[in-house]
PDB file of N, CA and C in Angstrom:
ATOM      1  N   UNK A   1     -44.991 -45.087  -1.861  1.00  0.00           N
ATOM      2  CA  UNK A   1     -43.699 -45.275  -1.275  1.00  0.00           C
ATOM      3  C   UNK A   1     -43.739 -44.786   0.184  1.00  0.00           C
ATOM      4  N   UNK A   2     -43.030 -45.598   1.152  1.00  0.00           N
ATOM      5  CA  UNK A   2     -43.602 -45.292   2.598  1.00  0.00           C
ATOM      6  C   UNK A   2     -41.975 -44.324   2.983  1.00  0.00           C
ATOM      7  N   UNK A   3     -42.154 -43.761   4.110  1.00  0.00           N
ATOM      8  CA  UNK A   3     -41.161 -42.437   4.385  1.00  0.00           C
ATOM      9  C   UNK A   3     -40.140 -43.526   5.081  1.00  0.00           C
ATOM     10  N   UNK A   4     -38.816 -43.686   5.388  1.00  0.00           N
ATOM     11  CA  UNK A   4     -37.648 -44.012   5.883  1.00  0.00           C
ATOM     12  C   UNK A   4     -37.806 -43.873   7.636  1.00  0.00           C
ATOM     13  N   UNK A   5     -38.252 -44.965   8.545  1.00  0.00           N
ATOM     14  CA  UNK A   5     -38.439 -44.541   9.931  1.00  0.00           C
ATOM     15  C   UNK A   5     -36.784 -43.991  10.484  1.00  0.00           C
ATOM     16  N   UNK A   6     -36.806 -43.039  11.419  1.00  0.00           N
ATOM     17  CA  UNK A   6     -35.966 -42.517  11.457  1.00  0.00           C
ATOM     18  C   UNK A   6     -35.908 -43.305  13.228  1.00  0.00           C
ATOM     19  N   UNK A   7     -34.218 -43.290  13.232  1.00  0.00           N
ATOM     20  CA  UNK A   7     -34.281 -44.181  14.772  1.00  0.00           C
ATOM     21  C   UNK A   7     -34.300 -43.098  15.934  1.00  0.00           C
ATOM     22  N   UNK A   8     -34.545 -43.590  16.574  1.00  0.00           N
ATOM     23  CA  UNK A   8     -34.735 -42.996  18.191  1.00  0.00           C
ATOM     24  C   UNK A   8     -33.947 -43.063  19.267  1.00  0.00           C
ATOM     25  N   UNK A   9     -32.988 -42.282  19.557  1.00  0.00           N
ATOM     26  CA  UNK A   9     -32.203 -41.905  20.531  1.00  0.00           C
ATOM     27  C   UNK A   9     -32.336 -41.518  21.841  1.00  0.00           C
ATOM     28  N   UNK A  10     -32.135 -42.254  23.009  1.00  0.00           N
ATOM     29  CA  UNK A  10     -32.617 -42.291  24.201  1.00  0.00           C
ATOM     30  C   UNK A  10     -31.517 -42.379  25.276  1.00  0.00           C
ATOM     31  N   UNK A  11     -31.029 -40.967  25.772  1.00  0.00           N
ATOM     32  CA  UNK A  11     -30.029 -40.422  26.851  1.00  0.00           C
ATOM     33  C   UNK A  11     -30.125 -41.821  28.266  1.00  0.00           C
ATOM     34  N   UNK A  12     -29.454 -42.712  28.156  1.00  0.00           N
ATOM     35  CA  UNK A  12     -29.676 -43.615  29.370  1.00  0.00           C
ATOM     36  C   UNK A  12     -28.840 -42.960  30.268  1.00  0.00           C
ATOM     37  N   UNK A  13     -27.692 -42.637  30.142  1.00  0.00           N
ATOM     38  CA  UNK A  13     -26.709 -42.429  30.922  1.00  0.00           C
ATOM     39  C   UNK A  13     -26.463 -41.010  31.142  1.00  0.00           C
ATOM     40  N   UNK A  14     -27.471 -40.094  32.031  1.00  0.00           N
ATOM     41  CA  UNK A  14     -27.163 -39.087  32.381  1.00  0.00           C
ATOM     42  C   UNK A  14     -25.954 -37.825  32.854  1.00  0.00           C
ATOM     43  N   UNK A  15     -25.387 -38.660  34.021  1.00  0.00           N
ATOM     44  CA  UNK A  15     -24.090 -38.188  33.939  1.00  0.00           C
ATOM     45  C   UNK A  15     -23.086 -38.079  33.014  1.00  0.00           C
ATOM     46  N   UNK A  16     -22.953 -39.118  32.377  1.00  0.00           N
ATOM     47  CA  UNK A  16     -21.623 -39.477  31.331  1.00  0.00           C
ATOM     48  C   UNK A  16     -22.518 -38.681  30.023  1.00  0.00           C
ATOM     49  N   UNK A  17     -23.481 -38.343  30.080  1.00  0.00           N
ATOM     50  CA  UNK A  17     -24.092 -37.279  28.799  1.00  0.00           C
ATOM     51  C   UNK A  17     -23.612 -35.833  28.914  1.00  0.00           C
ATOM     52  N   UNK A  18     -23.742 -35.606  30.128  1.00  0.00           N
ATOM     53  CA  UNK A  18     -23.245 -33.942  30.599  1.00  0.00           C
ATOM     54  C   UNK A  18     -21.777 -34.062  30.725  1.00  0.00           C
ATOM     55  N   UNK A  19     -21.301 -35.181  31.427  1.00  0.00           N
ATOM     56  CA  UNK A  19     -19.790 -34.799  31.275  1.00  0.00           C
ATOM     57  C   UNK A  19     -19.118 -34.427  29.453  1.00  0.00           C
ATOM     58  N   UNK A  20     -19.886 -35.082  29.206  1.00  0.00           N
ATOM     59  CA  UNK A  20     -19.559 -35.463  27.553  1.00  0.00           C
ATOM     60  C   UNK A  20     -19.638 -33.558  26.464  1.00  0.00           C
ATOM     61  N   UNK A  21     -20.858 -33.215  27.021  1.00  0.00           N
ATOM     62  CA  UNK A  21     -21.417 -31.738  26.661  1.00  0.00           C
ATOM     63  C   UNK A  21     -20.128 -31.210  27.903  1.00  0.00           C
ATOM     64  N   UNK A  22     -19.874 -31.368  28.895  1.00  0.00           N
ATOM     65  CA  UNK A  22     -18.288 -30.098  29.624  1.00  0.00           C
ATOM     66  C   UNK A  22     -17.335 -30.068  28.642  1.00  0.00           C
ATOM     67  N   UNK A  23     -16.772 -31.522  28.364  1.00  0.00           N
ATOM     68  CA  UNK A  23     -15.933 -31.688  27.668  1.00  0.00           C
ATOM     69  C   UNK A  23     -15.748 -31.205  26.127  1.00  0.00           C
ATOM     70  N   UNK A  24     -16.696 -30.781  26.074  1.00  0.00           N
ATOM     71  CA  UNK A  24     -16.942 -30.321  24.398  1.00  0.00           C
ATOM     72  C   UNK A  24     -16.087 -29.259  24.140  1.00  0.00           C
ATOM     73  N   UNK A  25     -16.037 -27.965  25.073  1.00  0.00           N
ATOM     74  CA  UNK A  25     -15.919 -27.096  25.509  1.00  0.00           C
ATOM     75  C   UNK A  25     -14.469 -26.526  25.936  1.00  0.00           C
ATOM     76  N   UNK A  26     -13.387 -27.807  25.589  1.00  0.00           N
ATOM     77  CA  UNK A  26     -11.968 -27.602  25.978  1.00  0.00           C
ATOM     78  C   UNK A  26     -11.546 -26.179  25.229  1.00  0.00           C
ATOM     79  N   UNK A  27     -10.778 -25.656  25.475  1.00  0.00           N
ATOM     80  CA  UNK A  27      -9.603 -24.886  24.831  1.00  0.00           C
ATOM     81  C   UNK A  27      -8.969 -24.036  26.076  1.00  0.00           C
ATOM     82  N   UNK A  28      -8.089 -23.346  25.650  1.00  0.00           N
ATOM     83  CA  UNK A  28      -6.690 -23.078  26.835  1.00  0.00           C
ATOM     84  C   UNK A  28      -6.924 -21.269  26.869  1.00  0.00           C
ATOM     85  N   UNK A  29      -7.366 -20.485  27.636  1.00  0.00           N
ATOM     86  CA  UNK A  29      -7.073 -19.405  28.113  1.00  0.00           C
ATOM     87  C   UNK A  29      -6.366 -18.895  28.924  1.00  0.00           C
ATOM     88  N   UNK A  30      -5.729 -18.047  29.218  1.00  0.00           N
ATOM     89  CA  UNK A  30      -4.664 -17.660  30.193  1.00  0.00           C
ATOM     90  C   UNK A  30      -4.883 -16.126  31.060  1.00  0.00           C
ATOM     91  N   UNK A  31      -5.678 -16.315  32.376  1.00  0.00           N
ATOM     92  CA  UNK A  31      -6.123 -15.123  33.235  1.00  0.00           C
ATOM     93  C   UNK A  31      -5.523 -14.364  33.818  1.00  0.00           C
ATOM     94  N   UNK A  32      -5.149 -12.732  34.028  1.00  0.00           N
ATOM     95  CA  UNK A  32      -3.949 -13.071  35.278  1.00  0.00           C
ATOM     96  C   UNK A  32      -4.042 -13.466  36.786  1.00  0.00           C
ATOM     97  N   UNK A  33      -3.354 -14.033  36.861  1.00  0.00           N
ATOM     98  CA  UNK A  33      -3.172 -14.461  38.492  1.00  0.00           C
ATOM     99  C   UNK A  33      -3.470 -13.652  39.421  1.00  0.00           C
ATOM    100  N   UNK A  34      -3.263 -12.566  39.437  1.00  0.00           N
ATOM    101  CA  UNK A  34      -3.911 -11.578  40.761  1.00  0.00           C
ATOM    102  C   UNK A  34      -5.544 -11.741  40.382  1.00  0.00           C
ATOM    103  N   UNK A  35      -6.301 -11.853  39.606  1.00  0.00           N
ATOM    104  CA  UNK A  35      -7.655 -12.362  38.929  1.00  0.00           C
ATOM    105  C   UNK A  35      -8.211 -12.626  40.217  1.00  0.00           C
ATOM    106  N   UNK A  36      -8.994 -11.877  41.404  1.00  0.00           N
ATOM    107  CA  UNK A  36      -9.919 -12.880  42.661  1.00  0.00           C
ATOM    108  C   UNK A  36     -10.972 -13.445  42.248  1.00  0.00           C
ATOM    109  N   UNK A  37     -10.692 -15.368  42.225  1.00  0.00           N
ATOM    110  CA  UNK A  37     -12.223 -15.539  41.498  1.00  0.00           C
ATOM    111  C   UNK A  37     -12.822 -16.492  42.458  1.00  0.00           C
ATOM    112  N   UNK A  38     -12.800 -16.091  44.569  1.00  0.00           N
ATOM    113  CA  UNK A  38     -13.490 -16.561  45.037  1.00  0.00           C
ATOM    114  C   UNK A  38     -13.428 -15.388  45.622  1.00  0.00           C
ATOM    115  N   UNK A  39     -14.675 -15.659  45.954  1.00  0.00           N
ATOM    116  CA  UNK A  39     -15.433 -14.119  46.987  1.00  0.00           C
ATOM    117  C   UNK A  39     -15.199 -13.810  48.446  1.00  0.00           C
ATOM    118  N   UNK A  40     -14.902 -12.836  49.175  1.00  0.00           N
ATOM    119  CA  UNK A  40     -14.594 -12.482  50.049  1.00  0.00           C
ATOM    120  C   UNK A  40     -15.654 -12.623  50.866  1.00  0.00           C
ATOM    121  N   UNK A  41     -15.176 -13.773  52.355  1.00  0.00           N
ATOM    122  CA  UNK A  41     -16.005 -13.683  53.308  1.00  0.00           C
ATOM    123  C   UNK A  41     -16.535 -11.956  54.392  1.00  0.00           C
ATOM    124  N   UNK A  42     -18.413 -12.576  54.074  1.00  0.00           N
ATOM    125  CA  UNK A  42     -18.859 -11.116  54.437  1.00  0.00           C
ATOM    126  C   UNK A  42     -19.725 -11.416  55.412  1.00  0.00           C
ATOM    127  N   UNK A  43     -20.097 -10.034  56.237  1.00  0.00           N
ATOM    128  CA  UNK A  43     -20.900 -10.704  57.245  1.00  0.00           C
ATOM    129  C   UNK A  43     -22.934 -10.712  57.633  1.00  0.00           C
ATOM    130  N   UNK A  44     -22.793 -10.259  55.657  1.00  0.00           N
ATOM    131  CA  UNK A  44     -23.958 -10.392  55.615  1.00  0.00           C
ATOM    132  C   UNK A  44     -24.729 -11.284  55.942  1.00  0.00           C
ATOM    133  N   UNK A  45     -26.016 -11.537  56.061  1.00  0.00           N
ATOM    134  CA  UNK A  45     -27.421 -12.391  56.295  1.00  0.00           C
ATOM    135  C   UNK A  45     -27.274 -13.225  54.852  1.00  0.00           C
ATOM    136  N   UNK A  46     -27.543 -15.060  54.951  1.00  0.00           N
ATOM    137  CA  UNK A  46     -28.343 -15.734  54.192  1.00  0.00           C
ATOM    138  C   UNK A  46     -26.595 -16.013  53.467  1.00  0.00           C
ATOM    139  N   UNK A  47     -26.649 -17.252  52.603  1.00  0.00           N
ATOM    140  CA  UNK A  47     -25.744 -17.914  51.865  1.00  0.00           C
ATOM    141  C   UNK A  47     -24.572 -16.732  51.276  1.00  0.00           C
ATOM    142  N   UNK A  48     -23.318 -17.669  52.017  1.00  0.00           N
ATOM    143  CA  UNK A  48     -22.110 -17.100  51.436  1.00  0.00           C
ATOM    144  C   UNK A  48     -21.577 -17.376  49.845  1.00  0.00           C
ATOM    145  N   UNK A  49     -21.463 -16.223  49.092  1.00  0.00           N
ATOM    146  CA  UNK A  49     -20.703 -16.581  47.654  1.00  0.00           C
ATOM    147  C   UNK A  49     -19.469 -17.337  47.934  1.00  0.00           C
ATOM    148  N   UNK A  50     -19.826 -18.329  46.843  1.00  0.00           N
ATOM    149  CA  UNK A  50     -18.509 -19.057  46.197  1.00  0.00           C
ATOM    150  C   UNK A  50     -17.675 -18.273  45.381  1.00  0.00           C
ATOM    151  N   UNK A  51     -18.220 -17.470  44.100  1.00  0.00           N
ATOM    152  CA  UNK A  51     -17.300 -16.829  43.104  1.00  0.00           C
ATOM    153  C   UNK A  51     -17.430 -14.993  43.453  1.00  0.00           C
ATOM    154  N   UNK A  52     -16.546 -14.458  43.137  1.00  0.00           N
ATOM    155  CA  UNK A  52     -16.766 -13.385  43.495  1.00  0.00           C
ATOM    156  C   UNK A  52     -17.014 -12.757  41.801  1.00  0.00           C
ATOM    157  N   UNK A  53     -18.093 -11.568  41.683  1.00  0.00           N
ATOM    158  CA  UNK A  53     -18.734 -10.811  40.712  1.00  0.00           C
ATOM    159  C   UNK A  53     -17.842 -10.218  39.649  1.00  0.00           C
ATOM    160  N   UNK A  54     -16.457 -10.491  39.812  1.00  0.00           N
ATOM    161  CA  UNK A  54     -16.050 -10.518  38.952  1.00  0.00           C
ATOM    162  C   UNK A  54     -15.692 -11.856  37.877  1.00  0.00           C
ATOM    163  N   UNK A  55     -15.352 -12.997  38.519  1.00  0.00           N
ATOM    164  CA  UNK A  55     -15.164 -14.118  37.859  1.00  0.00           C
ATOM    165  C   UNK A  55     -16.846 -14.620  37.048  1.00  0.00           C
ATOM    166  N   UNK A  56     -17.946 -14.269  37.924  1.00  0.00           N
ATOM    167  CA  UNK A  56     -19.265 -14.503  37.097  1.00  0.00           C
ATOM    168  C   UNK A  56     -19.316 -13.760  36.004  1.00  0.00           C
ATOM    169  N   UNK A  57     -19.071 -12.820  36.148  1.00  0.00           N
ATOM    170  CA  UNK A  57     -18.948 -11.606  35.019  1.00  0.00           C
ATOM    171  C   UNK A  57     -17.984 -12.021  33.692  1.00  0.00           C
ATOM    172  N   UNK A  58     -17.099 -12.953  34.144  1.00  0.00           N
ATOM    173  CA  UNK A  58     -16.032 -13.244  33.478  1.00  0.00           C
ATOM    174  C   UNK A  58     -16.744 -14.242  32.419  1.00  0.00           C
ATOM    175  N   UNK A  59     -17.460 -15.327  32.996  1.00  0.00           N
ATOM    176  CA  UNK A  59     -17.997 -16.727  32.589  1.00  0.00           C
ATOM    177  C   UNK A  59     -19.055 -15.889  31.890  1.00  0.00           C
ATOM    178  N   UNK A  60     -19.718 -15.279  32.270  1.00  0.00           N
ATOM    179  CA  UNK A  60     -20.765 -15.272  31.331  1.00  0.00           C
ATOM    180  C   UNK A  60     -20.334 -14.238  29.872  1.00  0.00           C
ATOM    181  N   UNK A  61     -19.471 -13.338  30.108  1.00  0.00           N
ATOM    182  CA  UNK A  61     -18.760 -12.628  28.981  1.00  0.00           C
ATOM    183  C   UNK A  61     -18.444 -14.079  28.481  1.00  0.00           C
ATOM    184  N   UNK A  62     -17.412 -15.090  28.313  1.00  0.00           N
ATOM    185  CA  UNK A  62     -17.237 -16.550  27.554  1.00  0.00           C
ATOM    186  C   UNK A  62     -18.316 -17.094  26.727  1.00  0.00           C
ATOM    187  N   UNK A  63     -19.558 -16.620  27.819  1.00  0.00           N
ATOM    188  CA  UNK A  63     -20.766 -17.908  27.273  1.00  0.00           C
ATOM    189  C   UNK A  63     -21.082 -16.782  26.123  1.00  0.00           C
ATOM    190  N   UNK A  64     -21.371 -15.542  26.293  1.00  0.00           N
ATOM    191  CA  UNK A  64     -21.685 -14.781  24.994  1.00  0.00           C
ATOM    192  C   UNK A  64     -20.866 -14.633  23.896  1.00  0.00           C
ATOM    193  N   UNK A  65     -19.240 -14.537  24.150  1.00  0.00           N
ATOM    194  CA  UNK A  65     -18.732 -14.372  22.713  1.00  0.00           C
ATOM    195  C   UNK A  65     -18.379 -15.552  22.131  1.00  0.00           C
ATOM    196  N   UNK A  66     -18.540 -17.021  23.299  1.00  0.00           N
ATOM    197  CA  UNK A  66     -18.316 -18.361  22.220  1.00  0.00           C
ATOM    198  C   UNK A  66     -20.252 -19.081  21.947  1.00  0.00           C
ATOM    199  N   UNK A  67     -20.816 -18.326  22.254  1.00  0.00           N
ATOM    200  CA  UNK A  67     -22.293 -18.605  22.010  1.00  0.00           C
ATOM    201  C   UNK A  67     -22.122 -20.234  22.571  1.00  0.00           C
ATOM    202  N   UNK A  68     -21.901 -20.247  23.913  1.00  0.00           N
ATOM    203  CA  UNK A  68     -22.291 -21.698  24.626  1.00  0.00           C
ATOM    204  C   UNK A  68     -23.132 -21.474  25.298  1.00  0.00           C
ATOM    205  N   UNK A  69     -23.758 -22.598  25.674  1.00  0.00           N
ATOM    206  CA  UNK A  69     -24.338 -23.207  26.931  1.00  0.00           C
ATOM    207  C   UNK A  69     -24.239 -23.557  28.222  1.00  0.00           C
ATOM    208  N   UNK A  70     -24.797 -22.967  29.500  1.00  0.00           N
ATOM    209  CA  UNK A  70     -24.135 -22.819  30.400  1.00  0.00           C
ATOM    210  C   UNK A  70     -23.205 -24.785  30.845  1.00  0.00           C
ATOM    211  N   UNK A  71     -23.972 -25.385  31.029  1.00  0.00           N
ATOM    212  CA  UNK A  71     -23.034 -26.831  31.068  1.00  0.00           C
ATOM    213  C   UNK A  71     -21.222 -26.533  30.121  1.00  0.00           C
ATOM    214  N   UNK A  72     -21.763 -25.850  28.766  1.00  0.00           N
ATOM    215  CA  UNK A  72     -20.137 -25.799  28.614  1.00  0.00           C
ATOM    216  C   UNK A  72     -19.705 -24.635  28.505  1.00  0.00           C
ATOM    217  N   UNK A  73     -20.059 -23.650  29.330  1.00  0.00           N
ATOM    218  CA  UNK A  73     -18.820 -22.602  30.002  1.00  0.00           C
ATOM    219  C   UNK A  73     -18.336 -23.041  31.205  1.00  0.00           C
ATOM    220  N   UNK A  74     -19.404 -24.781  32.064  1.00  0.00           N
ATOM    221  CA  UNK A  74     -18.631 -24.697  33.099  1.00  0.00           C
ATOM    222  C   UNK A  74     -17.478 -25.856  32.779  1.00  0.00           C
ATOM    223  N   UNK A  75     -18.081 -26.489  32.001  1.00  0.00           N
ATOM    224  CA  UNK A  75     -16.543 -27.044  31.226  1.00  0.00           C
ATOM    225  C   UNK A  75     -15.777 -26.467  31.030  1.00  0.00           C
ATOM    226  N   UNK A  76     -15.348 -25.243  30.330  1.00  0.00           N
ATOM    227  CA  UNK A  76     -14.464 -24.321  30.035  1.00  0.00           C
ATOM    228  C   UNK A  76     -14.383 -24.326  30.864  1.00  0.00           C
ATOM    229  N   UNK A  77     -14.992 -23.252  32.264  1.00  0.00           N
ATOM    230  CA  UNK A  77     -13.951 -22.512  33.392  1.00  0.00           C
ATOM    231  C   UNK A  77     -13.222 -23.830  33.739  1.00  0.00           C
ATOM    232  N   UNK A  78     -13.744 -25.031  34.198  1.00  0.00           N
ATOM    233  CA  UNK A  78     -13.094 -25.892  35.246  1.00  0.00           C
ATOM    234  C   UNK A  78     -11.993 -26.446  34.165  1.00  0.00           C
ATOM    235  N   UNK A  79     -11.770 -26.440  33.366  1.00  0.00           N
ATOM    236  CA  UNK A  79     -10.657 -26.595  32.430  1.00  0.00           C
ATOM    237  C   UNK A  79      -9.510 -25.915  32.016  1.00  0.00           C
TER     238      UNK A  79
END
């Protein structure tokens, strides 16, 4: 008796695959508003932060207690 070929699945559409994995990731949290979650211009040397060390701190506390993947904590935050 020969084994059941199993079919083969092949990601064509890259983008619309990852949007698909953000979207996974919905649900509704509520931060408070005084919350700074862009970083204060500094006049250090070499690339300015976008998020400030507390909002990273924030996302990655998410990615550990909902055990995600970074693609969908950034679904979550931007949601």
């Amino acid at each position: 008796m020969k084994k059941p070929t199993h079919k083969i699945y092949r990601t064509t559409n890259w983008p619309a695959y990852n949007r698909a994995l953000i979207n996974r990731g919905n649900i509704a949290i509520w931060f408070d508003p005084k919350t700074q979650w862009y970083a204060l211009t500094s006049s250090k040397q070499g690339r300015s932060q976008t998020y400030s060390d507390i909002a990273i701190q924030c996302c990655l506390m998410i990615k550990s207690l909902f055990r995600l993947t970074l693609r969908m904590v950034t679904g979550f935050v931007q949601s």
